[in-house]
N, C-alpha and C. Protein backbone atom coordinates (compact mmCIF):
# COMPACT_ATOMS: atom_id res chain seq x y z
N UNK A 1 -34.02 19.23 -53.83
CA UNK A 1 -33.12 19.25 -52.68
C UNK A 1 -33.85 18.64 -51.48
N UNK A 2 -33.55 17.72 -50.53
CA UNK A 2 -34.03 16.78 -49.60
C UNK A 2 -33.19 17.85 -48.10
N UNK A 3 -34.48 18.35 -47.55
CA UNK A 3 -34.22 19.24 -46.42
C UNK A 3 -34.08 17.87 -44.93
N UNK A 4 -33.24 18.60 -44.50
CA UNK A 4 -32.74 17.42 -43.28
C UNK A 4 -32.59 18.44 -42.08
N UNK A 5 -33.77 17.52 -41.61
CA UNK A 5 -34.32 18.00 -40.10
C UNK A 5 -33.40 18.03 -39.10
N UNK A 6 -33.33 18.37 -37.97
CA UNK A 6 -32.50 18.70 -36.70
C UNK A 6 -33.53 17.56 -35.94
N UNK A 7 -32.50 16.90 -35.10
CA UNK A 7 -33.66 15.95 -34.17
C UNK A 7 -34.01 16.59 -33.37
N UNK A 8 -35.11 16.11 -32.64
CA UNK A 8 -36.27 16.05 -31.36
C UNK A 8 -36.81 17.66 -31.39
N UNK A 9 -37.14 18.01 -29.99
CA UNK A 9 -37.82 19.73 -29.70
C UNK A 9 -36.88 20.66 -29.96
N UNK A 10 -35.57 20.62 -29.59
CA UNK A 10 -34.72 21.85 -29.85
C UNK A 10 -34.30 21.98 -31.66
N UNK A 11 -34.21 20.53 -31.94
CA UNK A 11 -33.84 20.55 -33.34
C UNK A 11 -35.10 21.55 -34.10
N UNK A 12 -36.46 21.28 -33.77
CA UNK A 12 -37.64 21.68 -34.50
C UNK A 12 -37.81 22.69 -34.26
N UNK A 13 -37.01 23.37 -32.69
CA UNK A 13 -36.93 25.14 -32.59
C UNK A 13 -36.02 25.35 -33.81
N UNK A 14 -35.13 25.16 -34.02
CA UNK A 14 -33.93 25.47 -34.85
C UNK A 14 -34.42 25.42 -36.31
N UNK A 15 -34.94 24.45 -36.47
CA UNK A 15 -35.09 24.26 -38.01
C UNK A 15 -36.34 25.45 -38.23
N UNK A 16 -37.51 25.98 -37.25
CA UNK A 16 -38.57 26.99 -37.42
C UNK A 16 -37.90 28.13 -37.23
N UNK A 17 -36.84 28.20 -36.10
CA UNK A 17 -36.38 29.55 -36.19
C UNK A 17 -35.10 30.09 -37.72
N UNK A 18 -34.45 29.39 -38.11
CA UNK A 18 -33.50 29.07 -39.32
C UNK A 18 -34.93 29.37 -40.57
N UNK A 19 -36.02 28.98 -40.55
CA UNK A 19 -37.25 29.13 -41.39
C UNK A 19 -37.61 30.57 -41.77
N UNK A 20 -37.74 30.97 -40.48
CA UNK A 20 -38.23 32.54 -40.46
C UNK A 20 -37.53 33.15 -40.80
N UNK A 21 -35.76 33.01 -40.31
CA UNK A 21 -35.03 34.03 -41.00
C UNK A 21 -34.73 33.86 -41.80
N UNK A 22 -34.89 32.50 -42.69
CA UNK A 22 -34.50 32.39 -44.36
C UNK A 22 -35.89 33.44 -45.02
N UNK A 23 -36.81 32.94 -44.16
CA UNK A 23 -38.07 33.58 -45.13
C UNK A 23 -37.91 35.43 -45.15
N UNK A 24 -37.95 35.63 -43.78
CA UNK A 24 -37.16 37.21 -43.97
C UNK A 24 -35.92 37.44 -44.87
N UNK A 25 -34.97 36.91 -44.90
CA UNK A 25 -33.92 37.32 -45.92
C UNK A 25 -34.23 37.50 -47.20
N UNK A 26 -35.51 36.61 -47.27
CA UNK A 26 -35.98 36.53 -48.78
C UNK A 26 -36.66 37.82 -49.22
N UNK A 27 -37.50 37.64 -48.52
CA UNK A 27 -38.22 39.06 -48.62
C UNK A 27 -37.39 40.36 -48.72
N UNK A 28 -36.26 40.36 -47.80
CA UNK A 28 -35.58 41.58 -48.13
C UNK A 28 -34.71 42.00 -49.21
N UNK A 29 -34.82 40.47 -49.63
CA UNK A 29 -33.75 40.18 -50.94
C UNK A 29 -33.85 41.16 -52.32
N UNK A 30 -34.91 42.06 -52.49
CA UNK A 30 -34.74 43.06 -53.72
C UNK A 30 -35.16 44.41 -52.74
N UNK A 31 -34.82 44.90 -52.06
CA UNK A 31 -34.62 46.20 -51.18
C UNK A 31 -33.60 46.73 -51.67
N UNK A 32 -33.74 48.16 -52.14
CA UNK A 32 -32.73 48.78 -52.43
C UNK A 32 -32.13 49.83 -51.06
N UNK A 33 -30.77 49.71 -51.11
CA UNK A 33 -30.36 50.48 -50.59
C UNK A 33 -30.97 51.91 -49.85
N UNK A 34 -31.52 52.50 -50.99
CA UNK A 34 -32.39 54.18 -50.79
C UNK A 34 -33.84 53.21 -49.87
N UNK A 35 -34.46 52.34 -50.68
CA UNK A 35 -35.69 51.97 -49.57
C UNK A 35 -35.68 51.23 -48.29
N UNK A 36 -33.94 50.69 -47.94
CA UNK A 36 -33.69 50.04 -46.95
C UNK A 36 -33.78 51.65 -45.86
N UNK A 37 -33.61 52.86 -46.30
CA UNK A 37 -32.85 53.64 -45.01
C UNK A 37 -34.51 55.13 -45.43
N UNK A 38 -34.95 54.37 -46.28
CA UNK A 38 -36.27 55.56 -46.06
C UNK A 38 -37.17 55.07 -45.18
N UNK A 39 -37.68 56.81 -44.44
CA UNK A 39 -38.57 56.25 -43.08
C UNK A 39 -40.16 56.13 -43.86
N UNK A 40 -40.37 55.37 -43.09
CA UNK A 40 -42.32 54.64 -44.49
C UNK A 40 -43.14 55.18 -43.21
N UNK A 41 -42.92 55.23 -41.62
CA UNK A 41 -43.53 55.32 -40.77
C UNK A 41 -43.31 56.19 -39.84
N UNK A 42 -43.10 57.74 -40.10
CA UNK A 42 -42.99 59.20 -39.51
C UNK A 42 -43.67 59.43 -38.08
N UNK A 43 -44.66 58.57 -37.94
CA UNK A 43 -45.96 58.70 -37.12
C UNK A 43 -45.60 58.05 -36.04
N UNK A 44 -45.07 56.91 -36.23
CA UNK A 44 -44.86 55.81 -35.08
C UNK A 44 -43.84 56.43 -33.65
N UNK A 45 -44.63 55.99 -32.88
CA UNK A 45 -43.45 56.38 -31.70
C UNK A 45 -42.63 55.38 -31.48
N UNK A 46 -42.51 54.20 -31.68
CA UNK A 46 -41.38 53.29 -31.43
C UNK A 46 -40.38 53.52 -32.57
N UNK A 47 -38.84 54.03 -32.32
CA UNK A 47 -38.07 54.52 -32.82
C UNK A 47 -37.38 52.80 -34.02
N UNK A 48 -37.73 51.58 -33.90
CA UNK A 48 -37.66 50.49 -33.55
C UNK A 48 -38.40 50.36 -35.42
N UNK A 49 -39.47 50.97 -35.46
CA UNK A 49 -40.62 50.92 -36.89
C UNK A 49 -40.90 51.56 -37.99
N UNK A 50 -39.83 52.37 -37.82
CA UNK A 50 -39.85 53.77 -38.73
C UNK A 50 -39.64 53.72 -40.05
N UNK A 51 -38.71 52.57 -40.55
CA UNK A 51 -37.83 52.25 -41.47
C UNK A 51 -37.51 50.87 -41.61
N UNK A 52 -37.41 50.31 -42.85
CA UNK A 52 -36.72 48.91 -43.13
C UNK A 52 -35.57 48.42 -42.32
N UNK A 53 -34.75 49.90 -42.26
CA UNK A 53 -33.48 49.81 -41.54
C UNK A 53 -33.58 49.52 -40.18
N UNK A 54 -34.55 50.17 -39.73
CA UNK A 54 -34.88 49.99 -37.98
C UNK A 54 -34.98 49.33 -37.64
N UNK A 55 -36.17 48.47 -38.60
CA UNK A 55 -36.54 46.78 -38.16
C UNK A 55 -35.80 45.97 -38.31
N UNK A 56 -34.59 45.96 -39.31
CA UNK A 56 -33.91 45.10 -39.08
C UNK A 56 -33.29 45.07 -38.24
N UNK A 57 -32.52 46.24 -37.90
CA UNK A 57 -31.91 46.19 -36.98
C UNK A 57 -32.07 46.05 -35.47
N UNK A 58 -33.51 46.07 -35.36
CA UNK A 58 -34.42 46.10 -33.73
C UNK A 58 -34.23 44.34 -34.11
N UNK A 59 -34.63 43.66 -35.20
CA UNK A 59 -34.94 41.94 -35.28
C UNK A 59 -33.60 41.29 -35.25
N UNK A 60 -32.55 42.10 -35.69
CA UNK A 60 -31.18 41.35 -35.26
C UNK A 60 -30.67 41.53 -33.79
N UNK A 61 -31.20 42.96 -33.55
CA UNK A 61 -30.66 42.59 -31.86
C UNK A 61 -31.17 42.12 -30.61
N UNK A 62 -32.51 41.56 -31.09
CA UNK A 62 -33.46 41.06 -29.96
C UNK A 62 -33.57 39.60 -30.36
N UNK A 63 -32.91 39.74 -31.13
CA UNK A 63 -32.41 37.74 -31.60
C UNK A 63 -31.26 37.70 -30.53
N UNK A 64 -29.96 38.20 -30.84
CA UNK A 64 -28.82 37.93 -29.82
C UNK A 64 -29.42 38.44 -28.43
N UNK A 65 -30.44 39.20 -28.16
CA UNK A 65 -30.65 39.20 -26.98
C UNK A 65 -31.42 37.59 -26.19
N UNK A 66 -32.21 37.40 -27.28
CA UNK A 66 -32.94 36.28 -26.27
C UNK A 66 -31.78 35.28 -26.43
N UNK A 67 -31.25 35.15 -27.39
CA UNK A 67 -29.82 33.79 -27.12
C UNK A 67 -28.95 33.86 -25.81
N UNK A 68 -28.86 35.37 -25.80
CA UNK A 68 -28.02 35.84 -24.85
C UNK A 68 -28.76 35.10 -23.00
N UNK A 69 -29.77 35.35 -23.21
CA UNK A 69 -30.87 35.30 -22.18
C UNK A 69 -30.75 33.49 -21.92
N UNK A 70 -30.88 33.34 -22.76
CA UNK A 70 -30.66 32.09 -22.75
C UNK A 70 -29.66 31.48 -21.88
N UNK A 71 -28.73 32.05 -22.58
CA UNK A 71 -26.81 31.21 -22.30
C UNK A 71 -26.94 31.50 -20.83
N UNK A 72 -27.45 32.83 -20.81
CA UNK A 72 -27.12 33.13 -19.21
C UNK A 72 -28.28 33.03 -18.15
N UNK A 73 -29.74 32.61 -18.60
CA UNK A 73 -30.61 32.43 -18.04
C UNK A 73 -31.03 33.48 -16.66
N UNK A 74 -31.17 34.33 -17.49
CA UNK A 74 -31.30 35.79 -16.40
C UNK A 74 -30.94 36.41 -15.45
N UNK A 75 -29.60 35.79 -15.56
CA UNK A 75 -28.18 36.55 -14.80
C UNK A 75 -28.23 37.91 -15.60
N UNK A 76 -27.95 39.26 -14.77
CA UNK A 76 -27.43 40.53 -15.48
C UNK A 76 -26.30 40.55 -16.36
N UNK A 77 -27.12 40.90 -17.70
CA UNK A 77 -26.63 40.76 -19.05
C UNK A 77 -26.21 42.19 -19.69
N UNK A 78 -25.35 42.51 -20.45
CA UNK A 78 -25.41 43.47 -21.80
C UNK A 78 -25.59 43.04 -22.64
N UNK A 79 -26.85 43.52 -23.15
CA UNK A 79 -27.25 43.02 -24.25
C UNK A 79 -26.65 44.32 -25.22
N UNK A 80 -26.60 43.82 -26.67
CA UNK A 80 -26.22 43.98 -28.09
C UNK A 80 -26.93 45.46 -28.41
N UNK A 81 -26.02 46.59 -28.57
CA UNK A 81 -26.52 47.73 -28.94
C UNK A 81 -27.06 47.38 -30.14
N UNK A 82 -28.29 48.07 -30.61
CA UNK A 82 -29.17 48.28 -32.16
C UNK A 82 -27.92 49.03 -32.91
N UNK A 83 -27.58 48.34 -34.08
CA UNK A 83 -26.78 48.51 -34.92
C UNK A 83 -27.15 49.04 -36.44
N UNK A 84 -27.46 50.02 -36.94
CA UNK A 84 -27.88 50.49 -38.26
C UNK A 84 -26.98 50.06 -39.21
N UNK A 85 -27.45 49.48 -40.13
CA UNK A 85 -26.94 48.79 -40.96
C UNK A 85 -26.82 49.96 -42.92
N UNK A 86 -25.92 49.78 -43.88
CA UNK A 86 -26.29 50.56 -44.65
C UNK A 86 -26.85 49.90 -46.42
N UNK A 87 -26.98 48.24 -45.66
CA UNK A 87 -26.98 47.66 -47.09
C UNK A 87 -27.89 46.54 -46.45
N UNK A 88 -28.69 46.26 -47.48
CA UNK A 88 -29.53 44.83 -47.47
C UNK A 88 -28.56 43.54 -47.09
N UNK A 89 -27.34 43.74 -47.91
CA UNK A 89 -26.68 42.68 -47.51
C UNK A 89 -26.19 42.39 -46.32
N UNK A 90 -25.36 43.62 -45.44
CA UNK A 90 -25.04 43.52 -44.36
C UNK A 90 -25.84 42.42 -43.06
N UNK A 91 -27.21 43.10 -43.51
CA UNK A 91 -28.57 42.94 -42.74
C UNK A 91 -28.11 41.06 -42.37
N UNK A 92 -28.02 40.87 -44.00
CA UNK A 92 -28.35 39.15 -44.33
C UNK A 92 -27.00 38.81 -43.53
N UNK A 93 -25.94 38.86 -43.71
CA UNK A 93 -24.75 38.52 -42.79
C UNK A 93 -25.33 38.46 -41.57
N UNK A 94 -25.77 39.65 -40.46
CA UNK A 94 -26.13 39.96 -39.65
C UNK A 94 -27.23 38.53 -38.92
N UNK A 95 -27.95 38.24 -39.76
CA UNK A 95 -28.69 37.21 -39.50
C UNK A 95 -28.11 36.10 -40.19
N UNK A 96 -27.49 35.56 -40.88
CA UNK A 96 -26.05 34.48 -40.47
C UNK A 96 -25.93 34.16 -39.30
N UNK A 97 -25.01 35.50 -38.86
CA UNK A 97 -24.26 35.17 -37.40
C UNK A 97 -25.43 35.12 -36.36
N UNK A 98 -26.62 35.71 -36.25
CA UNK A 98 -27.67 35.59 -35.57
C UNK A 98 -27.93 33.98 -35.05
N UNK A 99 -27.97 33.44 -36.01
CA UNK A 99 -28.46 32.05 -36.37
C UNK A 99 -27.35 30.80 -35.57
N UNK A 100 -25.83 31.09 -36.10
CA UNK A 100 -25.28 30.47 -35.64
C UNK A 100 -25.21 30.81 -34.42
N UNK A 101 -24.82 31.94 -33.79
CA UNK A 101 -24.91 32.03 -32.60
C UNK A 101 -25.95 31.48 -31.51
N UNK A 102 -27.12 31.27 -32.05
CA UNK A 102 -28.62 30.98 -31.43
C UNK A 102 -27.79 29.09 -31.69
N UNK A 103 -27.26 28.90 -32.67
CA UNK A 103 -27.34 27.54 -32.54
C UNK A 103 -26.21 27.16 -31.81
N UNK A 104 -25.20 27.83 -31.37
CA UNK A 104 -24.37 27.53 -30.53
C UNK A 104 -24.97 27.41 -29.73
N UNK A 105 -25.82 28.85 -28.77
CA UNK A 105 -26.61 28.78 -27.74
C UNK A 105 -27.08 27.50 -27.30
N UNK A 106 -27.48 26.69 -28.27
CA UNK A 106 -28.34 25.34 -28.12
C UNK A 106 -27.54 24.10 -27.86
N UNK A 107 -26.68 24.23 -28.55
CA UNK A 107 -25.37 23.24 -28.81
C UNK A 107 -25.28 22.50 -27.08
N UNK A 108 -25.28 22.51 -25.95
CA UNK A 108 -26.21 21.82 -24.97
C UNK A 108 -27.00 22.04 -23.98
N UNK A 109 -28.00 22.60 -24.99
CA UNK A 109 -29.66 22.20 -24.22
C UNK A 109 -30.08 21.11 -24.65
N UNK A 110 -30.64 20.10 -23.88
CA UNK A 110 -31.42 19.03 -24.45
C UNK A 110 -32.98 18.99 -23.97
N UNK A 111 -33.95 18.35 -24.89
CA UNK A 111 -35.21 18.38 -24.88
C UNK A 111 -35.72 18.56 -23.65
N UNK A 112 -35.56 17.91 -22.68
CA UNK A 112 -35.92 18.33 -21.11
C UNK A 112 -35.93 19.21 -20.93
N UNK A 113 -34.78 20.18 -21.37
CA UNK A 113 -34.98 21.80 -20.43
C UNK A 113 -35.75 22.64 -21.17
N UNK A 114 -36.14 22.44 -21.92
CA UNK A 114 -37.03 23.36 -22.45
C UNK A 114 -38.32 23.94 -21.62
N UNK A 115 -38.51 22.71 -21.31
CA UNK A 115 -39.67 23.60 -20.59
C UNK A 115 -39.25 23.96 -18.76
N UNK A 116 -40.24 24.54 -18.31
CA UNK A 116 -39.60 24.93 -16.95
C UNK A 116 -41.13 25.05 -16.21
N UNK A 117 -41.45 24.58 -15.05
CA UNK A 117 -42.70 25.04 -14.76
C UNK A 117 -42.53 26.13 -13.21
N UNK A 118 -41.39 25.87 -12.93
CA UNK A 118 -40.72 26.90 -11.57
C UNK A 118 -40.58 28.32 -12.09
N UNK A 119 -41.64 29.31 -11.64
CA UNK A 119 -41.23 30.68 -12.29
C UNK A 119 -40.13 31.20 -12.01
N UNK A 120 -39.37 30.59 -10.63
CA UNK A 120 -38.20 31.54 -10.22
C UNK A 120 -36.91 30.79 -10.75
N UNK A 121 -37.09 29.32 -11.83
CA UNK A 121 -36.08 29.35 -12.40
C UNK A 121 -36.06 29.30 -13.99
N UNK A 122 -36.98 30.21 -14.31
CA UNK A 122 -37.70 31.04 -15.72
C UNK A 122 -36.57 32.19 -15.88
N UNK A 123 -36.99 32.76 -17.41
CA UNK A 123 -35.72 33.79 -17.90
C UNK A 123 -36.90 34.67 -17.42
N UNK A 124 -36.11 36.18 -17.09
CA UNK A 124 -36.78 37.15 -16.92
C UNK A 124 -36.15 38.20 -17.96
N UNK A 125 -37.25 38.73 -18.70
CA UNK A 125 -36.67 39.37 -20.00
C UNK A 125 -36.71 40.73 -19.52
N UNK A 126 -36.02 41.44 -20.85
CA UNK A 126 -36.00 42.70 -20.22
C UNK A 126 -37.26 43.86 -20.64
N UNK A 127 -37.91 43.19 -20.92
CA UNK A 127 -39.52 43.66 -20.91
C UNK A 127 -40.31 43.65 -19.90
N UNK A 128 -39.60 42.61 -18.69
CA UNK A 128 -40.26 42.02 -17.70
C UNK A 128 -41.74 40.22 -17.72
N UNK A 129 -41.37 39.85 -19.30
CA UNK A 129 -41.82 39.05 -19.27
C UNK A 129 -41.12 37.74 -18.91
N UNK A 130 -41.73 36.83 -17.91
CA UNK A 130 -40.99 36.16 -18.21
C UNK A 130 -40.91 34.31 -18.60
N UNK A 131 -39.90 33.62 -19.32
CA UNK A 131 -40.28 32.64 -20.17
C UNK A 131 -39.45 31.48 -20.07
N UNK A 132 -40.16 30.18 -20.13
CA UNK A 132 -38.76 29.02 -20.06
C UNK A 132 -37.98 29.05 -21.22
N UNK A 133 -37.08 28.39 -21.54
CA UNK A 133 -36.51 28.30 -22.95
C UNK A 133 -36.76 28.11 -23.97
N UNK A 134 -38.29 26.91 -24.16
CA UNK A 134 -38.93 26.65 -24.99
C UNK A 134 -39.94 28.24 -25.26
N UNK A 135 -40.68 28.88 -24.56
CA UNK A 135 -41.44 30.06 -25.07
C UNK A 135 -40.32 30.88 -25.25
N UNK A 136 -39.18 31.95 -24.72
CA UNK A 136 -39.00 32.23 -25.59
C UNK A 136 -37.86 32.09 -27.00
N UNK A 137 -37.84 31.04 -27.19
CA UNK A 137 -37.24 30.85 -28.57
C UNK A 137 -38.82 30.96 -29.31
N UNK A 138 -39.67 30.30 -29.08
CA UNK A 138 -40.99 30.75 -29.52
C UNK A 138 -41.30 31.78 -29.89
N UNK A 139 -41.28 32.78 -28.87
CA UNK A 139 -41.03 34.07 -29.17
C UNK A 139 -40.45 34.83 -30.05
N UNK A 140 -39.12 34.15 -29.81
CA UNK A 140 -38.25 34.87 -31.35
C UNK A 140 -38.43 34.41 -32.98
N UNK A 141 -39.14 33.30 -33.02
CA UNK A 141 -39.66 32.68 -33.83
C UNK A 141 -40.42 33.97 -34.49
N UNK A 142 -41.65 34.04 -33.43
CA UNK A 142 -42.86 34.78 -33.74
C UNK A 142 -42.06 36.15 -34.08
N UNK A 143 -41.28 36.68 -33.17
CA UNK A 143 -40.83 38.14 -33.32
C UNK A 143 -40.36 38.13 -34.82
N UNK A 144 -39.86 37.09 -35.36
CA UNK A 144 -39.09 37.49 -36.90
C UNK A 144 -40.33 37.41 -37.87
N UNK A 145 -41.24 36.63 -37.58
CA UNK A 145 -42.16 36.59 -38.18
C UNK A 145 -43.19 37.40 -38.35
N UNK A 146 -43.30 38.70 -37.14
CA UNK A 146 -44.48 39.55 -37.35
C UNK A 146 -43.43 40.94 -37.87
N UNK A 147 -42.17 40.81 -37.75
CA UNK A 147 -41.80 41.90 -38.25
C UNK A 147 -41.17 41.63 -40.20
N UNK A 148 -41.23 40.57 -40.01
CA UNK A 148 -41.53 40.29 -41.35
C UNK A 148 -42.39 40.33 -42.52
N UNK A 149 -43.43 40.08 -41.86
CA UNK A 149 -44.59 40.74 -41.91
C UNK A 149 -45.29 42.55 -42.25
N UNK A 150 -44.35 42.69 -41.30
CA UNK A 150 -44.61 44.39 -41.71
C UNK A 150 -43.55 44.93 -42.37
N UNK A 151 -42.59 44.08 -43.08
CA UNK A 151 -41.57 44.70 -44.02
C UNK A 151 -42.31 44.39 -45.25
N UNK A 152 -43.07 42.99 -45.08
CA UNK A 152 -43.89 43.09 -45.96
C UNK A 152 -45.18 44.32 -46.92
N UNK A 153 -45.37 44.90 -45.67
CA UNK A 153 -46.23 45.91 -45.75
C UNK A 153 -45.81 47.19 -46.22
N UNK A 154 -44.17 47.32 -45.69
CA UNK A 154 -43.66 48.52 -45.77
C UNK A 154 -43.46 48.57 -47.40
N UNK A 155 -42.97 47.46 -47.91
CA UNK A 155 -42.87 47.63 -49.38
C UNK A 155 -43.94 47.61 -50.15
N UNK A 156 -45.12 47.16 -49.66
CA UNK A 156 -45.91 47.63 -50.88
C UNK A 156 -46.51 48.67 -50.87
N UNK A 157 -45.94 49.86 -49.71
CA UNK A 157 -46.35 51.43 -49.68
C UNK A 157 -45.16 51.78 -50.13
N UNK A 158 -43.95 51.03 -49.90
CA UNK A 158 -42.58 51.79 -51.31
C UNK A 158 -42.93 51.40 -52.23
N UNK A 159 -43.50 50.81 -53.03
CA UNK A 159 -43.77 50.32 -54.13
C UNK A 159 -45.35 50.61 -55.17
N UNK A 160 -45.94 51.39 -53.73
CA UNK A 160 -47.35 51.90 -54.50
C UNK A 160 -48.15 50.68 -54.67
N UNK A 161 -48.46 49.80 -54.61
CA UNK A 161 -49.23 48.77 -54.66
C UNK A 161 -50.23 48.53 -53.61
N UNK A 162 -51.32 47.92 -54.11
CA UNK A 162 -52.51 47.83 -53.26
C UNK A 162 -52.83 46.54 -52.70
């Protein structure tokens, strides 16, 4: 199969961010139901890490948040309540619409705006960091990717493996 690139900087956000969440879907792709909603992480204080279920659902709604952030470039937003999900599959829908939505988002930004070097016309997140358009889609890049990462982890303590 001959993969066909998105042109210039926003295309190459799109095609890395579309990457990560194919690569996460994959990974979640033999989760059962019972290990999607068991907590692996009792200890943790971020309510966000507890569970397969959590993370997904913390990584689907801080995706529509930074899109959101985006569209509106740090005008006062509602962002997307965390939504518990009860099936692996749902999850994967969930990040579907994630995706398209992020690519609507984009649908016209062009390569220029990506970057921004004026802090006061930077997104201000609701972490208080704050980022031109190019970091954080970066960001969300990275965000699917380190929590992917630790779903990684979570299953091979459901799974007993070393």
């Amino acid at each position: 199969m001959i993969k066909t690139y998105r042109e210039g900087a926003v295309g190459a956000l799109l095609d890395e961010y579309e990457r990560a969440i194919n690569d996460l879907q994959q990974v979640i792709t033999d989760i059962s139901d019972d290990e999607l909603i068991t907590i692996i992480d009792a200890e943790t204080s971020d309510s966000n890490c507890k569970s397969i279920q959590t993370i997904l659902a913390h990584v689907v709604s801080a995706g529509f948040a930074y899109a959101i952030d985006i569209r509106l470039m740090g005008q006062n937003v509602k962002y997307p309540d965390i939504v518990l999900r009860w099936t692996i599959d749902d999850y994967r829908k969930d990040f579907d619409r994630l995706f398209v939505f992020t690519v609507e988002t984009f649908r016209n930004i062009h390569d220029d705006q990506l970057e921004e070097f004026d802090n006061t016309k930077k997104i201000n997140t609701l972490w208080g960091q704050v980022y031109d358009i190019e970091q954080l889609t970066e960001h969300a890049i990275v965000h699917v990717l380190r929590h992917r990462r630790q779903i990684e982890k979570f299953k091979i303590i459901l799974h007993g493996q070393k």
